[in-house]
PDB file of N, CA and C in Angstrom:
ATOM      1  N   UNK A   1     111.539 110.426 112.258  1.00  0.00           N
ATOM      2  CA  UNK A   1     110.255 109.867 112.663  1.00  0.00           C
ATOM      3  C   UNK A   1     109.455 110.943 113.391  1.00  0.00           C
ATOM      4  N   UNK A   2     107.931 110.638 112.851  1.00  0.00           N
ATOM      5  CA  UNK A   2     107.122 111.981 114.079  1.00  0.00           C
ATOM      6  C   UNK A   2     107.245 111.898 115.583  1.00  0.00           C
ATOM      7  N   UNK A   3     106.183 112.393 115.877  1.00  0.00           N
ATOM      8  CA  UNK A   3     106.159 112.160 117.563  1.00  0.00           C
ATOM      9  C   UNK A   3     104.962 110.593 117.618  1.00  0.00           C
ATOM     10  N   UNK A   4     104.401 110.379 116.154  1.00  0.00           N
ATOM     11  CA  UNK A   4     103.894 108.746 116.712  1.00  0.00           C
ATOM     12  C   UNK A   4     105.247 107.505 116.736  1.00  0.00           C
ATOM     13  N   UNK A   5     104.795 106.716 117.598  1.00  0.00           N
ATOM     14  CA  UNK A   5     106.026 105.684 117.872  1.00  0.00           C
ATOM     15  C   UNK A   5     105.587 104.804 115.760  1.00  0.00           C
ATOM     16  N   UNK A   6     106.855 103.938 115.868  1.00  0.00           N
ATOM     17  CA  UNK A   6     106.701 103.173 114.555  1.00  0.00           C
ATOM     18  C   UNK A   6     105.468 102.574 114.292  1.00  0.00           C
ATOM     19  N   UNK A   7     104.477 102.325 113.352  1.00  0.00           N
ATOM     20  CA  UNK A   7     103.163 101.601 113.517  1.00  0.00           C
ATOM     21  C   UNK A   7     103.226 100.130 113.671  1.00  0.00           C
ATOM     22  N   UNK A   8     103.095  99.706 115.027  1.00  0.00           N
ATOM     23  CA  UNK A   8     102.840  98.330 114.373  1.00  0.00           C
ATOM     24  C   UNK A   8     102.083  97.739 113.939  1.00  0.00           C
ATOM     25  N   UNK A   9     101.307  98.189 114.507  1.00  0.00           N
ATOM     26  CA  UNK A   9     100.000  97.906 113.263  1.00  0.00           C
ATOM     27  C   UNK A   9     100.230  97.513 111.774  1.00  0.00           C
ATOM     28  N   UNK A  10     100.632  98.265 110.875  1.00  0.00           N
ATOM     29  CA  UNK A  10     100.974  98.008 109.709  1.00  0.00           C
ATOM     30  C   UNK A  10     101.296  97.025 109.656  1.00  0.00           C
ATOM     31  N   UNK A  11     102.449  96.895 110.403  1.00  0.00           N
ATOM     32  CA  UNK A  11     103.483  95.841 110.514  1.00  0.00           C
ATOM     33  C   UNK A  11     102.263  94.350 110.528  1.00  0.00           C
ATOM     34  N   UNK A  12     101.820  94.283 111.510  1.00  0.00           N
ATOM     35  CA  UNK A  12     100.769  92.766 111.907  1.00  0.00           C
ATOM     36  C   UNK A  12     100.039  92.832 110.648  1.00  0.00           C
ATOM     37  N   UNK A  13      99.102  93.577 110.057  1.00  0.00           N
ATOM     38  CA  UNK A  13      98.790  94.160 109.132  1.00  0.00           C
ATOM     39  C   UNK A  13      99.074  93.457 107.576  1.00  0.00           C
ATOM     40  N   UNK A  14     100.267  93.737 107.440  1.00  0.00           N
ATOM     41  CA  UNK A  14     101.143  92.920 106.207  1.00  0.00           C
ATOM     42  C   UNK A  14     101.744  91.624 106.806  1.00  0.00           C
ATOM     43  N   UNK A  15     101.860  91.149 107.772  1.00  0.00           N
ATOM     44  CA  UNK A  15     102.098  89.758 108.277  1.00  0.00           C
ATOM     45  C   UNK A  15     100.783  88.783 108.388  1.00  0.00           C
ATOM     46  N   UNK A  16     100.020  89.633 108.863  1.00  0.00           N
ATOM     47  CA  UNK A  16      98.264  88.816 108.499  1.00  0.00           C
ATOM     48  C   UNK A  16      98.034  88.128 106.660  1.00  0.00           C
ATOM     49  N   UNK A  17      98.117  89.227 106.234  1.00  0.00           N
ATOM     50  CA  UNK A  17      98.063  89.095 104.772  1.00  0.00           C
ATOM     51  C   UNK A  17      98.918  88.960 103.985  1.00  0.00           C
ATOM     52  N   UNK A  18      99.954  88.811 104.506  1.00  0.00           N
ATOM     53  CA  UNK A  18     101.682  88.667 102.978  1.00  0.00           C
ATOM     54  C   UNK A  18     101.446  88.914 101.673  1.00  0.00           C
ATOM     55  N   UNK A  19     101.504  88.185 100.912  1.00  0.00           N
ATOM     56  CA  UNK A  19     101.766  88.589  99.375  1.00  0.00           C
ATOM     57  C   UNK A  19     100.030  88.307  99.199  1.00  0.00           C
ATOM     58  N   UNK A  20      98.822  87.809 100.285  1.00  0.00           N
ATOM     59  CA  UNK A  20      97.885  87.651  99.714  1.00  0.00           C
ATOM     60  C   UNK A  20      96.944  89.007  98.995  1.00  0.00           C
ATOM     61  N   UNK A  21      97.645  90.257  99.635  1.00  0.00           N
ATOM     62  CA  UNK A  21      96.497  91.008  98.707  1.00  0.00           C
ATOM     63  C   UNK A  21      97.628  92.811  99.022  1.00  0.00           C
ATOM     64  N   UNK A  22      97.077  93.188  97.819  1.00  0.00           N
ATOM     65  CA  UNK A  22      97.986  94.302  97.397  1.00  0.00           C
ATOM     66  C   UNK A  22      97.360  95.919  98.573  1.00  0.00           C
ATOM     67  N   UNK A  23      98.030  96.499  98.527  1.00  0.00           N
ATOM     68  CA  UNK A  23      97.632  97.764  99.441  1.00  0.00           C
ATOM     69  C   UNK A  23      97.788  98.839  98.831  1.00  0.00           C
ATOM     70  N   UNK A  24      97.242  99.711  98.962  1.00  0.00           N
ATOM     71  CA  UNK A  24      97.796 101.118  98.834  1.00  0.00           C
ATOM     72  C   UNK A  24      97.555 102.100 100.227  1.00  0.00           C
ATOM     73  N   UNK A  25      98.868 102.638 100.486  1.00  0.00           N
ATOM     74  CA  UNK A  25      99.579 103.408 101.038  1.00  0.00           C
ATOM     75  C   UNK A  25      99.775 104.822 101.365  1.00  0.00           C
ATOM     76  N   UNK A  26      99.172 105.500 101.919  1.00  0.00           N
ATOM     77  CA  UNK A  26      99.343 107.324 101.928  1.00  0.00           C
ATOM     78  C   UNK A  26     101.027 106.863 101.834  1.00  0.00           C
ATOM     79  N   UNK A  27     101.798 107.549 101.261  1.00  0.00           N
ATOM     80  CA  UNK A  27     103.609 108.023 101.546  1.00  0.00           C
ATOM     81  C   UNK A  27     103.638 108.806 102.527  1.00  0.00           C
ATOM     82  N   UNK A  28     104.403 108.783 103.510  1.00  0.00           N
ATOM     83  CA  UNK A  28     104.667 109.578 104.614  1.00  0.00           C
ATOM     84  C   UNK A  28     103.830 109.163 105.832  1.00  0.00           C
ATOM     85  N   UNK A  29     102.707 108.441 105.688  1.00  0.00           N
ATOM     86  CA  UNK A  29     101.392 108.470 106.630  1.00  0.00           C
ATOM     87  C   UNK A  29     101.440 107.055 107.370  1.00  0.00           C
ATOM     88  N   UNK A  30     102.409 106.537 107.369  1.00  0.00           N
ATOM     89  CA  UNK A  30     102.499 104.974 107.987  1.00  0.00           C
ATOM     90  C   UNK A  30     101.891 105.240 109.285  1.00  0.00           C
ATOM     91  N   UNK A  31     102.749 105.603 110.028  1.00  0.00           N
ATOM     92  CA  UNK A  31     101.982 105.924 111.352  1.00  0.00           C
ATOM     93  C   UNK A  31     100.629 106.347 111.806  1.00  0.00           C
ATOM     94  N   UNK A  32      99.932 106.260 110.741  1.00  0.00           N
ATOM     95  CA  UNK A  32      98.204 106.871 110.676  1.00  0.00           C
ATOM     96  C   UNK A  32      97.338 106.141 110.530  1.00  0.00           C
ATOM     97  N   UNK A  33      97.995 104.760 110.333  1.00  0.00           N
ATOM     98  CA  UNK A  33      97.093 103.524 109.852  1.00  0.00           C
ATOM     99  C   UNK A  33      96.687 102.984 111.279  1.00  0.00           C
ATOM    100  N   UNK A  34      95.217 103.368 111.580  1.00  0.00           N
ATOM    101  CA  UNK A  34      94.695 102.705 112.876  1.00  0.00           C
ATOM    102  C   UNK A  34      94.042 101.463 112.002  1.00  0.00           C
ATOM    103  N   UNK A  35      93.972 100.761 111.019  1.00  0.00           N
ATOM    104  CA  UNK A  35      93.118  99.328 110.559  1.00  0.00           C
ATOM    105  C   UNK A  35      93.009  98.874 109.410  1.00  0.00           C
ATOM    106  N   UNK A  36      92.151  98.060 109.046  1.00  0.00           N
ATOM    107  CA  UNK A  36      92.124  97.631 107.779  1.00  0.00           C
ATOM    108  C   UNK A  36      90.681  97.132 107.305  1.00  0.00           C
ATOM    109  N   UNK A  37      89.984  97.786 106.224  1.00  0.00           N
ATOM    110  CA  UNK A  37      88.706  97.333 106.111  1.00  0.00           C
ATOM    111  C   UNK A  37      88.744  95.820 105.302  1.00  0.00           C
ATOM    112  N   UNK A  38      88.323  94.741 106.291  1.00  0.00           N
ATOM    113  CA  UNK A  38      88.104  93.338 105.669  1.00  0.00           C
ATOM    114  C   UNK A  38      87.983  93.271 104.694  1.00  0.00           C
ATOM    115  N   UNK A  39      86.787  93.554 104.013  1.00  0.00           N
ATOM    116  CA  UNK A  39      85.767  92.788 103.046  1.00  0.00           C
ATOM    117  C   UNK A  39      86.508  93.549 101.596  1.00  0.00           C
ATOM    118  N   UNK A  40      87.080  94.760 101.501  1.00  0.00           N
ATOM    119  CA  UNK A  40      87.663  95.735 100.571  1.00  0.00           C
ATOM    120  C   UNK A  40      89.722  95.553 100.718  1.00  0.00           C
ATOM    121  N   UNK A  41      89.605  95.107 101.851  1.00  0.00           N
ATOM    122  CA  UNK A  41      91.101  95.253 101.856  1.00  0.00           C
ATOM    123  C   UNK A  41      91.606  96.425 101.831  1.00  0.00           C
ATOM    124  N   UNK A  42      90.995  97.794 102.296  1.00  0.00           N
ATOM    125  CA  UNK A  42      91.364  98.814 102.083  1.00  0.00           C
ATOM    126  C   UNK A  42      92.042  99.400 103.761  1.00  0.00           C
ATOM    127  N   UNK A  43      93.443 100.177 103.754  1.00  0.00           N
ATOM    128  CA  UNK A  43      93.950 100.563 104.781  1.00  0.00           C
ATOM    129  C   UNK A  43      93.056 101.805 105.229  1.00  0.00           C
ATOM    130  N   UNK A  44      92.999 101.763 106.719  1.00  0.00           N
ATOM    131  CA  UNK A  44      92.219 102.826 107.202  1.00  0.00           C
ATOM    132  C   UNK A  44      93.621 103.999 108.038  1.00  0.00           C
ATOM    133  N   UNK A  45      92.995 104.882 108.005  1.00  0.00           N
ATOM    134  CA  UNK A  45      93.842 106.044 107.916  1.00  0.00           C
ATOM    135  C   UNK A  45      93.319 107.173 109.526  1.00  0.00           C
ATOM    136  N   UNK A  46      93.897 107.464 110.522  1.00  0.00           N
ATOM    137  CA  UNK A  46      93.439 108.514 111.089  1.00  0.00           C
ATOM    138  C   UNK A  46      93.999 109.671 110.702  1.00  0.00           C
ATOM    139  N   UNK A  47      92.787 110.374 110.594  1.00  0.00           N
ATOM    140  CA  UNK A  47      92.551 111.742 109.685  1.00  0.00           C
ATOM    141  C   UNK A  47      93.330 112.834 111.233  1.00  0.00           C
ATOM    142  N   UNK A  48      93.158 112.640 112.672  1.00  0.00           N
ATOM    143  CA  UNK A  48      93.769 113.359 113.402  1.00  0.00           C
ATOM    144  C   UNK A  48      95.217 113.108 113.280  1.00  0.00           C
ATOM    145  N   UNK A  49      95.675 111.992 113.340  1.00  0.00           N
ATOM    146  CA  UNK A  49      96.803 111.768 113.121  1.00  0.00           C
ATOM    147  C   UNK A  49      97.951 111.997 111.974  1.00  0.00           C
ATOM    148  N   UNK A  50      97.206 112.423 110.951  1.00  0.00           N
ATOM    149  CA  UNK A  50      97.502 112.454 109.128  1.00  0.00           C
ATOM    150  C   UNK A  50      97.888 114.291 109.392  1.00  0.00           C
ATOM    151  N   UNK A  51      97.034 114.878 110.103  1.00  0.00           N
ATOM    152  CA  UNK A  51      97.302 116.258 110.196  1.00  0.00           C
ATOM    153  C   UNK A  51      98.212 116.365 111.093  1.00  0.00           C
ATOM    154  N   UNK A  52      98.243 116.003 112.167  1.00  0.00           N
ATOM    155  CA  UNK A  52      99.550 115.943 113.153  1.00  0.00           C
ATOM    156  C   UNK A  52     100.945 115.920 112.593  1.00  0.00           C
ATOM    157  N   UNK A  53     100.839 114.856 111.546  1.00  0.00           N
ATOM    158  CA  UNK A  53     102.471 114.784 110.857  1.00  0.00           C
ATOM    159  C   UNK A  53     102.368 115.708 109.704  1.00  0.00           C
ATOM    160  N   UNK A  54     101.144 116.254 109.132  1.00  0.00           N
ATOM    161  CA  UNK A  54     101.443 117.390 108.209  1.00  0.00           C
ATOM    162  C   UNK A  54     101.993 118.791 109.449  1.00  0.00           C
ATOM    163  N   UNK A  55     101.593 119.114 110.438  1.00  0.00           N
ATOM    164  CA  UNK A  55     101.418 120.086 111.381  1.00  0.00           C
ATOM    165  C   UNK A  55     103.435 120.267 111.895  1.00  0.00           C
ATOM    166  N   UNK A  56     103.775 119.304 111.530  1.00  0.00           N
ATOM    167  CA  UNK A  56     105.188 119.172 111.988  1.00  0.00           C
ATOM    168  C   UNK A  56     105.719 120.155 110.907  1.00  0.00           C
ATOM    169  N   UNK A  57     105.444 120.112 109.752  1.00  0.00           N
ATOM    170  CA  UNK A  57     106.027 121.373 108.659  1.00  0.00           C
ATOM    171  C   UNK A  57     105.301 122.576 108.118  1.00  0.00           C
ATOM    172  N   UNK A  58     103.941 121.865 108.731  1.00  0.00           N
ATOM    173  CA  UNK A  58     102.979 123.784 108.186  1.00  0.00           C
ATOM    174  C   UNK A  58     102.081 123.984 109.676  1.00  0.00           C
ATOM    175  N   UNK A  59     101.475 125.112 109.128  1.00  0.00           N
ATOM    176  CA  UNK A  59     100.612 125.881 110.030  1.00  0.00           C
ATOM    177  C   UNK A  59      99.132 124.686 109.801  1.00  0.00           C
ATOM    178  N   UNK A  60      98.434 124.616 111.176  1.00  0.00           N
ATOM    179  CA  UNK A  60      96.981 123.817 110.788  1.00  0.00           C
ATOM    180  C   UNK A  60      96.483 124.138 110.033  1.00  0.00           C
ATOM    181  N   UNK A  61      96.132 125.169 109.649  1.00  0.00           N
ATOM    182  CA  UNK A  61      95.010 125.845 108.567  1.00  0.00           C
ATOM    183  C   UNK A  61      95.869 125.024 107.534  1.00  0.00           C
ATOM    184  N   UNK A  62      97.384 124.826 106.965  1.00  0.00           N
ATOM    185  CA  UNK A  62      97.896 124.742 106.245  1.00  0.00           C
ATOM    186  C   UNK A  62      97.900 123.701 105.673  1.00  0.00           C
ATOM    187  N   UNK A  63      97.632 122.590 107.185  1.00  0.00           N
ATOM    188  CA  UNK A  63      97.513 121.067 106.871  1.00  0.00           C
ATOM    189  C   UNK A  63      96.316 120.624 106.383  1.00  0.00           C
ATOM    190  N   UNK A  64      95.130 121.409 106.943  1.00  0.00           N
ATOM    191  CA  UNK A  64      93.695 121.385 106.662  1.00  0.00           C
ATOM    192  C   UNK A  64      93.893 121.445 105.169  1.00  0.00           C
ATOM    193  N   UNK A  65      94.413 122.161 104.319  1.00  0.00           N
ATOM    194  CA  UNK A  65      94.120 122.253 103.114  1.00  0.00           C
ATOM    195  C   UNK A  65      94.778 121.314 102.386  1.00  0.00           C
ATOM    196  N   UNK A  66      95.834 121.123 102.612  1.00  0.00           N
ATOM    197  CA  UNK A  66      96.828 120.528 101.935  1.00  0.00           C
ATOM    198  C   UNK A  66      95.927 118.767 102.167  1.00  0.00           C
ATOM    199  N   UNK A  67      95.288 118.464 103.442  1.00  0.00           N
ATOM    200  CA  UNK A  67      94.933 117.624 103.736  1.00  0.00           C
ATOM    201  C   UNK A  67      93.696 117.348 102.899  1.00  0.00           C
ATOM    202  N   UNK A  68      92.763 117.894 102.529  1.00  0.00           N
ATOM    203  CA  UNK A  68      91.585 118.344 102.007  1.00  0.00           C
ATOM    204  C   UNK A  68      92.383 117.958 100.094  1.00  0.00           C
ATOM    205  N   UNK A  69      93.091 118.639  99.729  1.00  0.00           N
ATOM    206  CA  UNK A  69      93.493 118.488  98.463  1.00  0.00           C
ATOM    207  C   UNK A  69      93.862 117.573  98.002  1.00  0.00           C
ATOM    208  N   UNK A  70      94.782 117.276  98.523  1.00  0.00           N
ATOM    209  CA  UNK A  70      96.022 116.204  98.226  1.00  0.00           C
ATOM    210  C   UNK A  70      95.973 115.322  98.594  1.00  0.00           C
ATOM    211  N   UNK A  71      95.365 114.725  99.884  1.00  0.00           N
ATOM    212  CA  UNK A  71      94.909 113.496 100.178  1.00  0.00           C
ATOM    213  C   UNK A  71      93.776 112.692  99.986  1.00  0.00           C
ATOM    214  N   UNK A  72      92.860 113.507 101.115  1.00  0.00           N
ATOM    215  CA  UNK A  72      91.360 113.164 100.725  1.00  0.00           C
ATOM    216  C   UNK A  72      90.787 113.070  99.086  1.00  0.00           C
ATOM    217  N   UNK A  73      90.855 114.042  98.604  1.00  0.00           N
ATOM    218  CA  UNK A  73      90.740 114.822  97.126  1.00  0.00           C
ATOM    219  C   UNK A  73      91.004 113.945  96.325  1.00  0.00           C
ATOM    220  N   UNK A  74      91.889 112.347  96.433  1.00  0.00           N
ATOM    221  CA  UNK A  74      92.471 112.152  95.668  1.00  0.00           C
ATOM    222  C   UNK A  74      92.564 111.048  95.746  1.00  0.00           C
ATOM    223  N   UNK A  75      91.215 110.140  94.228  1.00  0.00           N
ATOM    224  CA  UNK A  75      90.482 108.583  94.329  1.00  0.00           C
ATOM    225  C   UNK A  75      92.058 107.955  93.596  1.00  0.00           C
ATOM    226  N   UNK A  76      92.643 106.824  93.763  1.00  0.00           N
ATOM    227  CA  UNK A  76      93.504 106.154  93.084  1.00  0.00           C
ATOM    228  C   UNK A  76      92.850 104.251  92.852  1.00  0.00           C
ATOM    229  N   UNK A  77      91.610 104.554  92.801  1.00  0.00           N
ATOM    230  CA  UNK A  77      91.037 102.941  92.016  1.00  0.00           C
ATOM    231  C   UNK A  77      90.525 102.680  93.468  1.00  0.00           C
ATOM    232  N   UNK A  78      89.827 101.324  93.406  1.00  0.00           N
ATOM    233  CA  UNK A  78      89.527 100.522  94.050  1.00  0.00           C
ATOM    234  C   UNK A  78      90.144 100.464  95.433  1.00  0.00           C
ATOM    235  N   UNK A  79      91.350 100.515  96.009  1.00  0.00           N
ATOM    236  CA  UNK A  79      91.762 100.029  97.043  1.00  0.00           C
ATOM    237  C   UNK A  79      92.501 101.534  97.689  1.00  0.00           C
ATOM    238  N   UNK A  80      91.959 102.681  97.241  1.00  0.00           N
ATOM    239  CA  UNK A  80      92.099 104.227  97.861  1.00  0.00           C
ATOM    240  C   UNK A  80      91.596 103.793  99.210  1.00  0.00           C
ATOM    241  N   UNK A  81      92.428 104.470 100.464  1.00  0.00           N
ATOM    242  CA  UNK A  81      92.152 104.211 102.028  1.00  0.00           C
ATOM    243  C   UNK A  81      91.587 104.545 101.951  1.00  0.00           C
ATOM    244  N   UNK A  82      91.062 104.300 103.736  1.00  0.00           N
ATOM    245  CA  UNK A  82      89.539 105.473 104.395  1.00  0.00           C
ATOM    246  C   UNK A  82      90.036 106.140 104.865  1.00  0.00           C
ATOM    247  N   UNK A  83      89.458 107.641 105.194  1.00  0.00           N
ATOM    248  CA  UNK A  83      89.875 108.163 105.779  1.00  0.00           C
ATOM    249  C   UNK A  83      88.847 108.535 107.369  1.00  0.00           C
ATOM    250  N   UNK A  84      89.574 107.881 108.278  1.00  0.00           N
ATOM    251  CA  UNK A  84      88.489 108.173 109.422  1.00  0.00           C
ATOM    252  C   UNK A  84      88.880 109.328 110.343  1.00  0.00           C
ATOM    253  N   UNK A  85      87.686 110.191 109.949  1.00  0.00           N
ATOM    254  CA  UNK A  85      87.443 111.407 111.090  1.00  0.00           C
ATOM    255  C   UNK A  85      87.717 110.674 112.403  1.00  0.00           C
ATOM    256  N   UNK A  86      88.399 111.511 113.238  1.00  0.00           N
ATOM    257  CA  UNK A  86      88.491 110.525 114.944  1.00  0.00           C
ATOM    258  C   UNK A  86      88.805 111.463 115.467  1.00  0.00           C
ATOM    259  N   UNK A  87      87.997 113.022 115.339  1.00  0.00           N
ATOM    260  CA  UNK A  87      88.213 114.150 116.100  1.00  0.00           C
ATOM    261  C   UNK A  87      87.073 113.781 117.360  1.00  0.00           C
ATOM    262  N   UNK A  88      86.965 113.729 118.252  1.00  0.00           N
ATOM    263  CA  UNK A  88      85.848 113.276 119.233  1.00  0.00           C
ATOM    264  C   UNK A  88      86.232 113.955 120.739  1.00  0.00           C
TER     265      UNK A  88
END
């Protein structure tokens, strides 16, 4: 596990909604899910936090890209997360 504690969030998250509506998921990024957009059903994602657990195996610059490519970069239909900037 990273240095974020388990999300519970998620957890309330999929207990709010059960089998009523399908999600999609970053892999690896559980702990990044600060919400959920209502009206789309789409999981929201912190983008500081998403680099933090890339930062555990590369250099920042490293995560920046990899983050930029592979995540962001990358529409999977209708119910693709957000990704929220929350550098502030």
């Amino acid at each position: 596990m990273n240095r974020f504690e388990e999300n519970i969030l998620l957890e309330k998250i999929l207990e709010a909604r059960g089998d009523e509506q399908e999600f999609l998921k970053a892999d690896g990024f559980d702990t990044a899910i600060i919400g959920l957009e209502e009206s789309s059903g789409r999981l929201i994602y912190s983008v500081s936090r998403i680099i933090a657990i890339l930062m555990e195996d590369m250099e920042e610059s490293d995560a920046w890209e990899h983050y930029y490519y592979n995540i962001e970069g990358g529409y999977v239909g209708e119910y693709t997360p957000i990704w929220c900037y929350d550098y502030f």
